[in-house]
PDB file of N, CA and C in Angstrom:
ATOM      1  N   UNK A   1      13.758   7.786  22.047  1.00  0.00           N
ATOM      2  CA  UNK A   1      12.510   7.066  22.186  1.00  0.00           C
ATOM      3  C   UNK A   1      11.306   7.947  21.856  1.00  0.00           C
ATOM      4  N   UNK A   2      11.563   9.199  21.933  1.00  0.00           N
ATOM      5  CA  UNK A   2      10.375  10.134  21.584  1.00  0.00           C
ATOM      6  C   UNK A   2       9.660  10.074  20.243  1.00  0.00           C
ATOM      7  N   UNK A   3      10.689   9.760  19.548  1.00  0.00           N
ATOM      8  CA  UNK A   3      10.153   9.102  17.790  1.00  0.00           C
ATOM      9  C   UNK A   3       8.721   8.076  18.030  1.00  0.00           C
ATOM     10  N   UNK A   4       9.312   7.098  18.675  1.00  0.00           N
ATOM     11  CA  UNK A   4       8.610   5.964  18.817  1.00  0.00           C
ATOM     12  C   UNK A   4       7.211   6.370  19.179  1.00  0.00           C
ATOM     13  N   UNK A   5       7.412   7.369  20.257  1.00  0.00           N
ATOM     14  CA  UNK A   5       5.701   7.822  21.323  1.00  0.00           C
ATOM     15  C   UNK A   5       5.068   8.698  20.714  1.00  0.00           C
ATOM     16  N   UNK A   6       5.925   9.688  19.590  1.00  0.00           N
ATOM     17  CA  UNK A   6       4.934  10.141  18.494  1.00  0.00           C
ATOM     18  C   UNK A   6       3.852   9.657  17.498  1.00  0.00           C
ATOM     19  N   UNK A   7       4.997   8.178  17.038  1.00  0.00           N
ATOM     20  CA  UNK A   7       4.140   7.556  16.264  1.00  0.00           C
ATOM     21  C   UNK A   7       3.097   6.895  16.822  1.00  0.00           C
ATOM     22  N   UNK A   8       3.209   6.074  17.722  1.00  0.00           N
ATOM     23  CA  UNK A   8       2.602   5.381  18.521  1.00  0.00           C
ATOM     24  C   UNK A   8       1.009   6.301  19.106  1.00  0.00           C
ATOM     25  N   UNK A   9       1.450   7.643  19.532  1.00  0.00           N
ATOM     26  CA  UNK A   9       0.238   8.360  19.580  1.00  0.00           C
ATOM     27  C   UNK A   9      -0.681   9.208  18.188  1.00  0.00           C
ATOM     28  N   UNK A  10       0.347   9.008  17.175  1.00  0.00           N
ATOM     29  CA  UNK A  10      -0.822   9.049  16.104  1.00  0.00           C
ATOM     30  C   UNK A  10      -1.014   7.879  15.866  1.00  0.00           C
ATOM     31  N   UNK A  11      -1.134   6.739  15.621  1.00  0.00           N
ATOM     32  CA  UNK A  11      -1.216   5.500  15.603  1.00  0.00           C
ATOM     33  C   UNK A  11      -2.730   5.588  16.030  1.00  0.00           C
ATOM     34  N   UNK A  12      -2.313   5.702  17.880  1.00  0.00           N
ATOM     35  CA  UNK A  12      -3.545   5.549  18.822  1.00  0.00           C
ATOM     36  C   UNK A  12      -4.610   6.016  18.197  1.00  0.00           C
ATOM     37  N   UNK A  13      -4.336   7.409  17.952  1.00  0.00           N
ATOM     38  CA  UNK A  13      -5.767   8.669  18.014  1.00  0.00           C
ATOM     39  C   UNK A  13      -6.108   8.023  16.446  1.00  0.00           C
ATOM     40  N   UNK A  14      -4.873   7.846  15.169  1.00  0.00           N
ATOM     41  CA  UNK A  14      -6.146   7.950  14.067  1.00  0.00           C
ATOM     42  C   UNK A  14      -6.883   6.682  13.943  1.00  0.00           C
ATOM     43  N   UNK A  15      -6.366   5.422  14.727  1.00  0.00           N
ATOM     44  CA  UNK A  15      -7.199   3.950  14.418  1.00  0.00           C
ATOM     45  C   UNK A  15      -8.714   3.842  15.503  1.00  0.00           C
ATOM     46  N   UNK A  16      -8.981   5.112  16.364  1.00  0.00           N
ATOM     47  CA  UNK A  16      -9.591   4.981  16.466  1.00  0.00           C
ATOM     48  C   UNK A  16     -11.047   6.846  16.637  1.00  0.00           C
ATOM     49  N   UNK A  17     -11.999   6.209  16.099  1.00  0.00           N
ATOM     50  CA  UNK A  17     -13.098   7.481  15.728  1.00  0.00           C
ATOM     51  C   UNK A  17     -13.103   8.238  17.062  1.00  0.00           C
ATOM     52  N   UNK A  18     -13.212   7.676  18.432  1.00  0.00           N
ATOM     53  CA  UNK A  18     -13.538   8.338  19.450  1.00  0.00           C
ATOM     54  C   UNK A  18     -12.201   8.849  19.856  1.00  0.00           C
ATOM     55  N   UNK A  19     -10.892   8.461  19.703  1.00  0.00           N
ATOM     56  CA  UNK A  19      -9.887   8.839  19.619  1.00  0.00           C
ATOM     57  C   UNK A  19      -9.847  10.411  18.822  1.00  0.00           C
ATOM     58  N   UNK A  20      -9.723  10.050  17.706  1.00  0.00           N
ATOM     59  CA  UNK A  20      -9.535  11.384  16.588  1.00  0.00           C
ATOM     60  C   UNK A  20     -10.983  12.510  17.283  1.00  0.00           C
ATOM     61  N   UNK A  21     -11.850  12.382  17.340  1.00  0.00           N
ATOM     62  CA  UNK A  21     -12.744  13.433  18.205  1.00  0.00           C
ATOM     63  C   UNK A  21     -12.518  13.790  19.175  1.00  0.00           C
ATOM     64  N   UNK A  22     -11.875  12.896  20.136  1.00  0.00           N
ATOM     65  CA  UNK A  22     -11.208  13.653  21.686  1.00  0.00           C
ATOM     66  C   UNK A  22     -10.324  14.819  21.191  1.00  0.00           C
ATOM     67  N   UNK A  23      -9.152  13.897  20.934  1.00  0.00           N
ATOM     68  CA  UNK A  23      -8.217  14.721  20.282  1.00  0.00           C
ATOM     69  C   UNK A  23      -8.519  16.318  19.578  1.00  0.00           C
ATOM     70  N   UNK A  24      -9.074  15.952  18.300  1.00  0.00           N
ATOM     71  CA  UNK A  24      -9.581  17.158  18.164  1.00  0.00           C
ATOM     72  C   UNK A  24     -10.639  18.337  18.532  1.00  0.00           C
ATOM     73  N   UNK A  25     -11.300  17.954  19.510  1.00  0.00           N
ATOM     74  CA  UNK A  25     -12.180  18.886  20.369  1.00  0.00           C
ATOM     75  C   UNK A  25     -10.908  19.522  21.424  1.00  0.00           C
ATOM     76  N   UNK A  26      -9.982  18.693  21.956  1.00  0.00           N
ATOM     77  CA  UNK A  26      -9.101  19.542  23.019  1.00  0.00           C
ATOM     78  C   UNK A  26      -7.551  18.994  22.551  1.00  0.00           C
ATOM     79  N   UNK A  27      -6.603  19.475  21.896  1.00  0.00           N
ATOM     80  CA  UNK A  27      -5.253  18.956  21.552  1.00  0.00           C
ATOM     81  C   UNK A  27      -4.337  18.776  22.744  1.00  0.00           C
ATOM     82  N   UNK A  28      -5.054  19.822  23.371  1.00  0.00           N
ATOM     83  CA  UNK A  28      -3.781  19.831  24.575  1.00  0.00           C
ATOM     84  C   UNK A  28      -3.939  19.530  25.850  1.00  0.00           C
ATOM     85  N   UNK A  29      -5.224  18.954  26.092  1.00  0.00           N
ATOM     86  CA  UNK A  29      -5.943  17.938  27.357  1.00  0.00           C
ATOM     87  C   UNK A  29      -5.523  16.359  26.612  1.00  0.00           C
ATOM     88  N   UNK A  30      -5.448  16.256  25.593  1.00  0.00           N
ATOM     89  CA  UNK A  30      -5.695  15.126  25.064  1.00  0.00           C
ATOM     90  C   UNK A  30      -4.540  14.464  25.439  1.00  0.00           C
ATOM     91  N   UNK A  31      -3.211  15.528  25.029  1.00  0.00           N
ATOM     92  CA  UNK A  31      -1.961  14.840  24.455  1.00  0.00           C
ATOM     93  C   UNK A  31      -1.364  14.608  26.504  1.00  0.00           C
ATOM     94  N   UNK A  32      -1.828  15.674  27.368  1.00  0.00           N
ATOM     95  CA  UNK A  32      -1.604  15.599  28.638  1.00  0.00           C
ATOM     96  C   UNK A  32      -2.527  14.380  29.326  1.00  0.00           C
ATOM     97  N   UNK A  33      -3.432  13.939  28.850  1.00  0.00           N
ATOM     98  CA  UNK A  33      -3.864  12.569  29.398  1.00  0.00           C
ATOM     99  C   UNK A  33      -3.124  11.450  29.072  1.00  0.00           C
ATOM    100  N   UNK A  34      -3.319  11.415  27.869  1.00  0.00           N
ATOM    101  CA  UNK A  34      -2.413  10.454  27.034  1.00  0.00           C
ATOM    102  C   UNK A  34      -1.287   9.850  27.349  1.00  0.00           C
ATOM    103  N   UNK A  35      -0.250  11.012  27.591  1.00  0.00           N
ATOM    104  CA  UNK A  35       0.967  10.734  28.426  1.00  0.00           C
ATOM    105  C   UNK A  35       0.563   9.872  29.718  1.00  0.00           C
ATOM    106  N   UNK A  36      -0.377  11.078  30.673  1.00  0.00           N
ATOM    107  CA  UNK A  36      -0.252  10.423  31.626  1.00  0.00           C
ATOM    108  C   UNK A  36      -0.611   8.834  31.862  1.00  0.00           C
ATOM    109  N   UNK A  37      -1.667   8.295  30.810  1.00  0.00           N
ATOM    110  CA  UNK A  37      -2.156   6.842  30.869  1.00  0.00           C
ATOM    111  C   UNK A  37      -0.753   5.989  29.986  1.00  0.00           C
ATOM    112  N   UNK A  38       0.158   6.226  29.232  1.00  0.00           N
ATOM    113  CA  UNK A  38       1.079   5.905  28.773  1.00  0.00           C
ATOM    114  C   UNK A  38       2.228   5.821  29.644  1.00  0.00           C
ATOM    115  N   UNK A  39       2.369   6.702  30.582  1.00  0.00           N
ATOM    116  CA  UNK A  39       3.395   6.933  31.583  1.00  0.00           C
ATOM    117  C   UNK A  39       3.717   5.854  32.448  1.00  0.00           C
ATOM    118  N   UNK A  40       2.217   4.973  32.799  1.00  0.00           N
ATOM    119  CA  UNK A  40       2.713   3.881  33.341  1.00  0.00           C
ATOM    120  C   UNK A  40       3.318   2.314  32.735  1.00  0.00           C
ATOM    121  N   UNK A  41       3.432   2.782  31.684  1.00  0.00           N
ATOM    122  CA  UNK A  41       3.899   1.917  30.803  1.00  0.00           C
ATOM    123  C   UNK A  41       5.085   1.327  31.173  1.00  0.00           C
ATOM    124  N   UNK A  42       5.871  -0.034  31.312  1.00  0.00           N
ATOM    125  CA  UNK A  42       7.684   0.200  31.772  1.00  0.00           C
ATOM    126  C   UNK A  42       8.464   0.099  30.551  1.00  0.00           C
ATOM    127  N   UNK A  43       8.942   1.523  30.105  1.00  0.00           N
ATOM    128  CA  UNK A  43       9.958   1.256  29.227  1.00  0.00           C
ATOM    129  C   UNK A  43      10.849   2.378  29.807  1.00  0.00           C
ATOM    130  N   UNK A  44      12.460   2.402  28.860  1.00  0.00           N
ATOM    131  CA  UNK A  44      12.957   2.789  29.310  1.00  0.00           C
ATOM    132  C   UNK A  44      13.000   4.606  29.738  1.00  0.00           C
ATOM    133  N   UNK A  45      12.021   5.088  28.951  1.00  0.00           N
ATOM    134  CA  UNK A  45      11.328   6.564  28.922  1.00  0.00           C
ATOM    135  C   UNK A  45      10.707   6.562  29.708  1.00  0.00           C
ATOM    136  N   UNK A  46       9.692   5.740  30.545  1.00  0.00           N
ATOM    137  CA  UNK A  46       8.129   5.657  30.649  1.00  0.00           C
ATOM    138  C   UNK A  46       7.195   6.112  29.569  1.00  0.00           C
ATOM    139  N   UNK A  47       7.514   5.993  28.592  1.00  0.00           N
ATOM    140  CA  UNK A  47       6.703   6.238  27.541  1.00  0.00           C
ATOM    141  C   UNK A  47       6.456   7.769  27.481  1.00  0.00           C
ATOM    142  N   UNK A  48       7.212   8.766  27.654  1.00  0.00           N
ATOM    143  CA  UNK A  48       7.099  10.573  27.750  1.00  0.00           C
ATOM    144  C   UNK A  48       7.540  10.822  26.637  1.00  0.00           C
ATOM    145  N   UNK A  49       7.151  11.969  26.056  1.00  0.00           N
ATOM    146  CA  UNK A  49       7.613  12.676  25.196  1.00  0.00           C
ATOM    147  C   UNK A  49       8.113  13.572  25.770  1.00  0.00           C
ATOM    148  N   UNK A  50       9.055  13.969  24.906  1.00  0.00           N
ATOM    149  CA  UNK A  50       9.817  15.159  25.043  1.00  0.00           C
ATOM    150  C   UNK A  50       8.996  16.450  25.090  1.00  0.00           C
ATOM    151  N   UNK A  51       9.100  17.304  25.541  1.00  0.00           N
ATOM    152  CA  UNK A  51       8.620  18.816  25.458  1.00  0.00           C
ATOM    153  C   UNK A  51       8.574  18.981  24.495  1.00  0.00           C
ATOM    154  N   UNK A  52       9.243  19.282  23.104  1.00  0.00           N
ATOM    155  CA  UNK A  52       8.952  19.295  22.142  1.00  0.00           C
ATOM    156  C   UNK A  52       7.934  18.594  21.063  1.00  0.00           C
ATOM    157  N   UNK A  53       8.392  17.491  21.474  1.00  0.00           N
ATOM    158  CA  UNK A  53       7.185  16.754  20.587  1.00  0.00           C
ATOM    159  C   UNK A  53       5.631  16.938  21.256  1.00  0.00           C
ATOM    160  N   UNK A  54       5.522  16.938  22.232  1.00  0.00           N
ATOM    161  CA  UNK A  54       4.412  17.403  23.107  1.00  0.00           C
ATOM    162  C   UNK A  54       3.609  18.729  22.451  1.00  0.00           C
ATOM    163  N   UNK A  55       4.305  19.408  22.775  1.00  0.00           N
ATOM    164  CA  UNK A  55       4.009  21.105  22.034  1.00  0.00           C
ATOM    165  C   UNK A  55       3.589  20.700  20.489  1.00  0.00           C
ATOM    166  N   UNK A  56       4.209  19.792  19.908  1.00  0.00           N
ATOM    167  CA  UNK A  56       3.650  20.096  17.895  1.00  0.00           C
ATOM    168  C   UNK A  56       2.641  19.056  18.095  1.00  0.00           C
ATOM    169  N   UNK A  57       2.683  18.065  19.157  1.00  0.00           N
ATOM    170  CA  UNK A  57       0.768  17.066  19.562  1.00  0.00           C
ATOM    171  C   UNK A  57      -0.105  17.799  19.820  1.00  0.00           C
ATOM    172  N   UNK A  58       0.219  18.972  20.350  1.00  0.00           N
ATOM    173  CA  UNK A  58      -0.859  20.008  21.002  1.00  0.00           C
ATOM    174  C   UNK A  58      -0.811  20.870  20.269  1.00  0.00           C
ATOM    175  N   UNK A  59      -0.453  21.374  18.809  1.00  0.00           N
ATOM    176  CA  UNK A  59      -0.221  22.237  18.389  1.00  0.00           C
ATOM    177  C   UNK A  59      -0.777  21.800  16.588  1.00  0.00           C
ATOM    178  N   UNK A  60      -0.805  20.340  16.959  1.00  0.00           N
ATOM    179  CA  UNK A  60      -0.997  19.859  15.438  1.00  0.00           C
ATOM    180  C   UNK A  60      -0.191  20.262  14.567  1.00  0.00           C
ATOM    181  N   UNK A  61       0.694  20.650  15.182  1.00  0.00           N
ATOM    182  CA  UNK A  61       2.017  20.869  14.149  1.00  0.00           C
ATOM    183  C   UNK A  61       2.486  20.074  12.758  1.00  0.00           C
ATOM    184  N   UNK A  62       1.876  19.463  12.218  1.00  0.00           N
ATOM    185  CA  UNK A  62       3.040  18.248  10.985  1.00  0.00           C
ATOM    186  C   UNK A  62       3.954  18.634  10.389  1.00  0.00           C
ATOM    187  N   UNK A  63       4.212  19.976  10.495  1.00  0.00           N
ATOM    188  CA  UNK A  63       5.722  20.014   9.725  1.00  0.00           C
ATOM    189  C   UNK A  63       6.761  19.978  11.103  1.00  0.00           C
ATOM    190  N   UNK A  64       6.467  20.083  12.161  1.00  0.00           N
ATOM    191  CA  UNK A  64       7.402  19.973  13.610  1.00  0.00           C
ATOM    192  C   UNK A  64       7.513  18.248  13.718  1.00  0.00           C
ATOM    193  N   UNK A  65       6.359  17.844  13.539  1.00  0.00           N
ATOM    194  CA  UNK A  65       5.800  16.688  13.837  1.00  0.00           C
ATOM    195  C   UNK A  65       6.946  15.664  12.527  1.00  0.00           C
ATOM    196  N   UNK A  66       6.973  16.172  11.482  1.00  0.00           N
ATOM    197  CA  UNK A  66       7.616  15.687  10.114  1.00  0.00           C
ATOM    198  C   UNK A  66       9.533  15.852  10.758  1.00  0.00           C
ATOM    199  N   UNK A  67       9.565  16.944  11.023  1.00  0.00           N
ATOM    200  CA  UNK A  67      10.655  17.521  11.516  1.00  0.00           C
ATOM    201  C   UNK A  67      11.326  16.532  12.687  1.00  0.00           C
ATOM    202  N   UNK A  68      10.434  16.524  13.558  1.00  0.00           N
ATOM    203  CA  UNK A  68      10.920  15.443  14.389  1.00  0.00           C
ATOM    204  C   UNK A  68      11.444  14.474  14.257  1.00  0.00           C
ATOM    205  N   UNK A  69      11.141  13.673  13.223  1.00  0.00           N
ATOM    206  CA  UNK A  69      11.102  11.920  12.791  1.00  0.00           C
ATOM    207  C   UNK A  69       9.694  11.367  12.791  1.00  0.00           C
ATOM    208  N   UNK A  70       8.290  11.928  12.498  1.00  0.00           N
ATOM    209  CA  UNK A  70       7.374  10.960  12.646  1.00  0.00           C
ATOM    210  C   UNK A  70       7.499  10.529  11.524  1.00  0.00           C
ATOM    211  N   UNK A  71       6.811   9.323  11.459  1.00  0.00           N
ATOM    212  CA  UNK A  71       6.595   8.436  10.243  1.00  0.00           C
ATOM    213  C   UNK A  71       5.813   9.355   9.471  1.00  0.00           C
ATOM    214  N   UNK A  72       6.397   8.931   7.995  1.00  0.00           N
ATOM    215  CA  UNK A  72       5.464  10.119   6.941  1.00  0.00           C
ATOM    216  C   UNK A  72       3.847   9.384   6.884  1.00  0.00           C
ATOM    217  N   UNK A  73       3.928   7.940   6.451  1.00  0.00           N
ATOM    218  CA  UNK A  73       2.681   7.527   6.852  1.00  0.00           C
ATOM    219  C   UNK A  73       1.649   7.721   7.740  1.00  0.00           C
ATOM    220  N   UNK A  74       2.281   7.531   8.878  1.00  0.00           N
ATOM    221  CA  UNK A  74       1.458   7.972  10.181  1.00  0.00           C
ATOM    222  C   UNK A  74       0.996   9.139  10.171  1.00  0.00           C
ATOM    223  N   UNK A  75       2.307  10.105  10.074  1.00  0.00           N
ATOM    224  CA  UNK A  75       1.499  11.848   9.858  1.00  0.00           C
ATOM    225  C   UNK A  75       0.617  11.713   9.093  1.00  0.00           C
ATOM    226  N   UNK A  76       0.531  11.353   7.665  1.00  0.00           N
ATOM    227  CA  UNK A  76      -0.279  12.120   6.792  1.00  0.00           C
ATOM    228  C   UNK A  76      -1.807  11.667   7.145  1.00  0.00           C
ATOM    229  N   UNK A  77      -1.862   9.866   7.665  1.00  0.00           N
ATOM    230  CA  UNK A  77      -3.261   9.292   8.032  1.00  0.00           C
ATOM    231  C   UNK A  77      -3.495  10.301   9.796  1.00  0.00           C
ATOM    232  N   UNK A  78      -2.676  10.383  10.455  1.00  0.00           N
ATOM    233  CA  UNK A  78      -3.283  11.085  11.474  1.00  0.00           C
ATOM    234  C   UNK A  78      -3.612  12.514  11.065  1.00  0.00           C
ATOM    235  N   UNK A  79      -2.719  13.241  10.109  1.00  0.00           N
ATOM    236  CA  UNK A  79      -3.342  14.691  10.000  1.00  0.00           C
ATOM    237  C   UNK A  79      -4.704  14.600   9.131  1.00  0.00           C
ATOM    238  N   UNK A  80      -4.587  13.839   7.889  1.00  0.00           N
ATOM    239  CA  UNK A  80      -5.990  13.919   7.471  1.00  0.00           C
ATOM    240  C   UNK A  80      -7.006  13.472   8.262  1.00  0.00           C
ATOM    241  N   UNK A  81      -6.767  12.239   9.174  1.00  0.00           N
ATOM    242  CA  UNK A  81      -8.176  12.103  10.246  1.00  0.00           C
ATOM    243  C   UNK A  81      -8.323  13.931  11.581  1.00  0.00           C
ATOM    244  N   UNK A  82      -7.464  14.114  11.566  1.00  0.00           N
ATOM    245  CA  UNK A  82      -7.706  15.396  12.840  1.00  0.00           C
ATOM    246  C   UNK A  82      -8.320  16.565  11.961  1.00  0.00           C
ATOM    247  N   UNK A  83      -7.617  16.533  10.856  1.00  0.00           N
ATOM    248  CA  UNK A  83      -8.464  17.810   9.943  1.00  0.00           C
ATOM    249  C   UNK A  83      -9.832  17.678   9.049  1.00  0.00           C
ATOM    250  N   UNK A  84      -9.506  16.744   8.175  1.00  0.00           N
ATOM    251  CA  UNK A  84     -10.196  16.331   7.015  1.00  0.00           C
ATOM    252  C   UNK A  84     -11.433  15.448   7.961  1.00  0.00           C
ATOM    253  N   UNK A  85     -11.435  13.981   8.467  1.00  0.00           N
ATOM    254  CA  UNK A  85     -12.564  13.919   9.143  1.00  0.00           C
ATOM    255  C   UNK A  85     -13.196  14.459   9.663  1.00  0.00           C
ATOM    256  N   UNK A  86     -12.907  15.409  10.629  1.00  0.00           N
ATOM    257  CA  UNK A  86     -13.685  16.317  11.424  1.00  0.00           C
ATOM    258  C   UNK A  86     -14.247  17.340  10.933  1.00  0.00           C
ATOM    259  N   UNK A  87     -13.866  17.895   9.558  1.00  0.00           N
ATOM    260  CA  UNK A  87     -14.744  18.684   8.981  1.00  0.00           C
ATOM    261  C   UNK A  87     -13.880  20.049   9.239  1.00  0.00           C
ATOM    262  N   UNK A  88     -12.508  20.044   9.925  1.00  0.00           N
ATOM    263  CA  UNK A  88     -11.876  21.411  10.014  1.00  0.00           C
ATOM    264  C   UNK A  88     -11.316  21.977   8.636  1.00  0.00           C
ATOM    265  N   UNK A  89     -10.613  20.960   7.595  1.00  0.00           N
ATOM    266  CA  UNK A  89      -9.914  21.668   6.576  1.00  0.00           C
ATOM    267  C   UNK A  89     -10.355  20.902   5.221  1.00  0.00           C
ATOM    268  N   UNK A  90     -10.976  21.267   4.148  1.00  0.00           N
ATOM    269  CA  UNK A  90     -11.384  20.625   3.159  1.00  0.00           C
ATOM    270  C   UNK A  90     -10.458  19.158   2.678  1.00  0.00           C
ATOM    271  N   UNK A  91      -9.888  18.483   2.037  1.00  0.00           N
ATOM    272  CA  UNK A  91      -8.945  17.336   1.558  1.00  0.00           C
ATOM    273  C   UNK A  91      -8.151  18.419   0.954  1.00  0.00           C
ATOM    274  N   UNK A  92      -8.826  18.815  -0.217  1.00  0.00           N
ATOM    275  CA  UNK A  92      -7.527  19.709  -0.926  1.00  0.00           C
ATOM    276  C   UNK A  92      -6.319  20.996  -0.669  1.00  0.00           C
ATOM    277  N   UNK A  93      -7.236  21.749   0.571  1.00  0.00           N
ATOM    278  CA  UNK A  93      -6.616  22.303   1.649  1.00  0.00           C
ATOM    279  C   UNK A  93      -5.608  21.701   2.492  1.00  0.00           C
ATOM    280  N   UNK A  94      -5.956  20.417   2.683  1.00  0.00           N
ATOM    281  CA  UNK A  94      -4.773  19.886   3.794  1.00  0.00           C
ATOM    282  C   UNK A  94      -4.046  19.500   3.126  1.00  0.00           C
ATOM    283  N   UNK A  95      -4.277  18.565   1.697  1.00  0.00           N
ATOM    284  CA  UNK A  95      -3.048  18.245   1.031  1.00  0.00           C
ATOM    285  C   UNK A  95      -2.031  19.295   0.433  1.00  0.00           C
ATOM    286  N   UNK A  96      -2.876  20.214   0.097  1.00  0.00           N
ATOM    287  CA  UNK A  96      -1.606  21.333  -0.185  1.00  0.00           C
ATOM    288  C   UNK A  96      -0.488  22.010   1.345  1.00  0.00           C
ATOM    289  N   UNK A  97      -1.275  22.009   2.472  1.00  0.00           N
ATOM    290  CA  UNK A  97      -0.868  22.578   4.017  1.00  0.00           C
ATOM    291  C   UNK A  97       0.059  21.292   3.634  1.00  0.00           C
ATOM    292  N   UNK A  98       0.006  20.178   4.005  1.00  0.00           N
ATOM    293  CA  UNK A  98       0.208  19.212   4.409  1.00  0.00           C
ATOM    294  C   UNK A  98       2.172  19.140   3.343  1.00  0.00           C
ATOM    295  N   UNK A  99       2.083  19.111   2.491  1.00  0.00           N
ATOM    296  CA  UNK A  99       2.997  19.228   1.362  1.00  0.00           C
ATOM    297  C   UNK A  99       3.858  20.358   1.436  1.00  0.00           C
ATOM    298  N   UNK A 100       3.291  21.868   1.711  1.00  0.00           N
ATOM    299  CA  UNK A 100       4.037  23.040   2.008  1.00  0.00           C
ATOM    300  C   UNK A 100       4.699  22.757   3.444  1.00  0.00           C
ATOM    301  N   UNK A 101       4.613  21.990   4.622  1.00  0.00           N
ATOM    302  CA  UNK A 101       4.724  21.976   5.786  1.00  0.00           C
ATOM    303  C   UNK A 101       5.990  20.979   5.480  1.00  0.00           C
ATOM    304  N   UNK A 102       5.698  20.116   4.876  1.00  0.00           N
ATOM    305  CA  UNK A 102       7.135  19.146   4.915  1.00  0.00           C
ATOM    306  C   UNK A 102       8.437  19.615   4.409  1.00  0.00           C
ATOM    307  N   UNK A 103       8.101  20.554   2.829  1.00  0.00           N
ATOM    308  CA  UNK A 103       8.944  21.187   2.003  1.00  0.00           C
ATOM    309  C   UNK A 103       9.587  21.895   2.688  1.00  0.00           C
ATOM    310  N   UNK A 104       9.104  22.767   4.072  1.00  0.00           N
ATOM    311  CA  UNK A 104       9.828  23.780   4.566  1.00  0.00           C
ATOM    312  C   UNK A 104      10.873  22.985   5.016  1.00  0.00           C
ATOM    313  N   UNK A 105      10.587  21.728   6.009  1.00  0.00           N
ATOM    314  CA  UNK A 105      11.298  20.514   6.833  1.00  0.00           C
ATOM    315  C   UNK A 105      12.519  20.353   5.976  1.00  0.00           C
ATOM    316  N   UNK A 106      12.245  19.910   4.918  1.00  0.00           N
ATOM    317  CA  UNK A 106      13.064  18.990   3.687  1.00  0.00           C
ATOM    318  C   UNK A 106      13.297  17.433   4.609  1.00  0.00           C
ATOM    319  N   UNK A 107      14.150  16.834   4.842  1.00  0.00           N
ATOM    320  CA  UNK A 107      13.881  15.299   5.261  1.00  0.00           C
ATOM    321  C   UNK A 107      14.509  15.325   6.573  1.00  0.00           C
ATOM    322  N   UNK A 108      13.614  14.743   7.662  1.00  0.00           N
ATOM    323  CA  UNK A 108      14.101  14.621   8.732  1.00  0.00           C
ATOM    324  C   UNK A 108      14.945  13.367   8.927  1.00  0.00           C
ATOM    325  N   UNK A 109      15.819  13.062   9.646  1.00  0.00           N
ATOM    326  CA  UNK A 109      16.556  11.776   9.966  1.00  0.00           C
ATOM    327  C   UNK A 109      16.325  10.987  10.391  1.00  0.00           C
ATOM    328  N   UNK A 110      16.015   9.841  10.061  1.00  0.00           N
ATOM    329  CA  UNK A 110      15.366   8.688  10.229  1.00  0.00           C
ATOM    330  C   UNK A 110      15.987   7.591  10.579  1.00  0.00           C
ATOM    331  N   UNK A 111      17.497   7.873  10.720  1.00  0.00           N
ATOM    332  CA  UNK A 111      18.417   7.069  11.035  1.00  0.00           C
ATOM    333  C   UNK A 111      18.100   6.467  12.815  1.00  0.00           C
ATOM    334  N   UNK A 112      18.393   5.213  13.145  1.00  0.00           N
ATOM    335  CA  UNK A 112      18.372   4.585  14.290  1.00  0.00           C
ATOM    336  C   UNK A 112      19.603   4.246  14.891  1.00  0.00           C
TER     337      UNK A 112
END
């Protein structure tokens, strides 16, 4: 289920502006609230991420994040809103980061 709460939390943060600015002013207050307002959710997780996936939310990881199973879509619109909107990494900078980070990955399993 941790697949699911990855995507689902880039989902959250890049559809919305005040989202992607929380986020990126604090990664790792963000992704620890987050949970916790998700936590009360009833599914069969409570909606938690794994330790791992946690650490590459707080870490902005996308090749951990790629590695994991996130959606390639999702990554690439949530990493360009956390970097590229905010003014941290030029477009052409992240698309090259962004491309070297997966290559290391090669294809994560996507199987269900």
């Amino acid at each position: 289920m941790t697949r699911h709460q990855i995507d689902r939390f880039m989902w959250w943060v890049e559809a919305h502006t005040a989202e992607v600015q929380a986020y990126a002013a604090d990664p790792v207050e963000y992704a620890r609230s987050w949970q916790e307002r998700v936590g009360r959710v009833p599914t069969p997780d409570a909606g938690l991420l794994d330790p791992e996936a946690r650490a590459a939310l707080e870490q902005v990881d996308h090749a951990a994040l790629y590695r994991l199973g996130a959606h390639p879509y999702l990554l690439w619109h949530f990493i360009e809103a956390v970097r590229v909107w905010t003014g941290e990494v030029p477009f052409p900078e992240m698309s090259q980061r962004f491309r070297e980070g997966a290559a290391r990955v090669a294809r994560p399993d996507h199987a269900t």
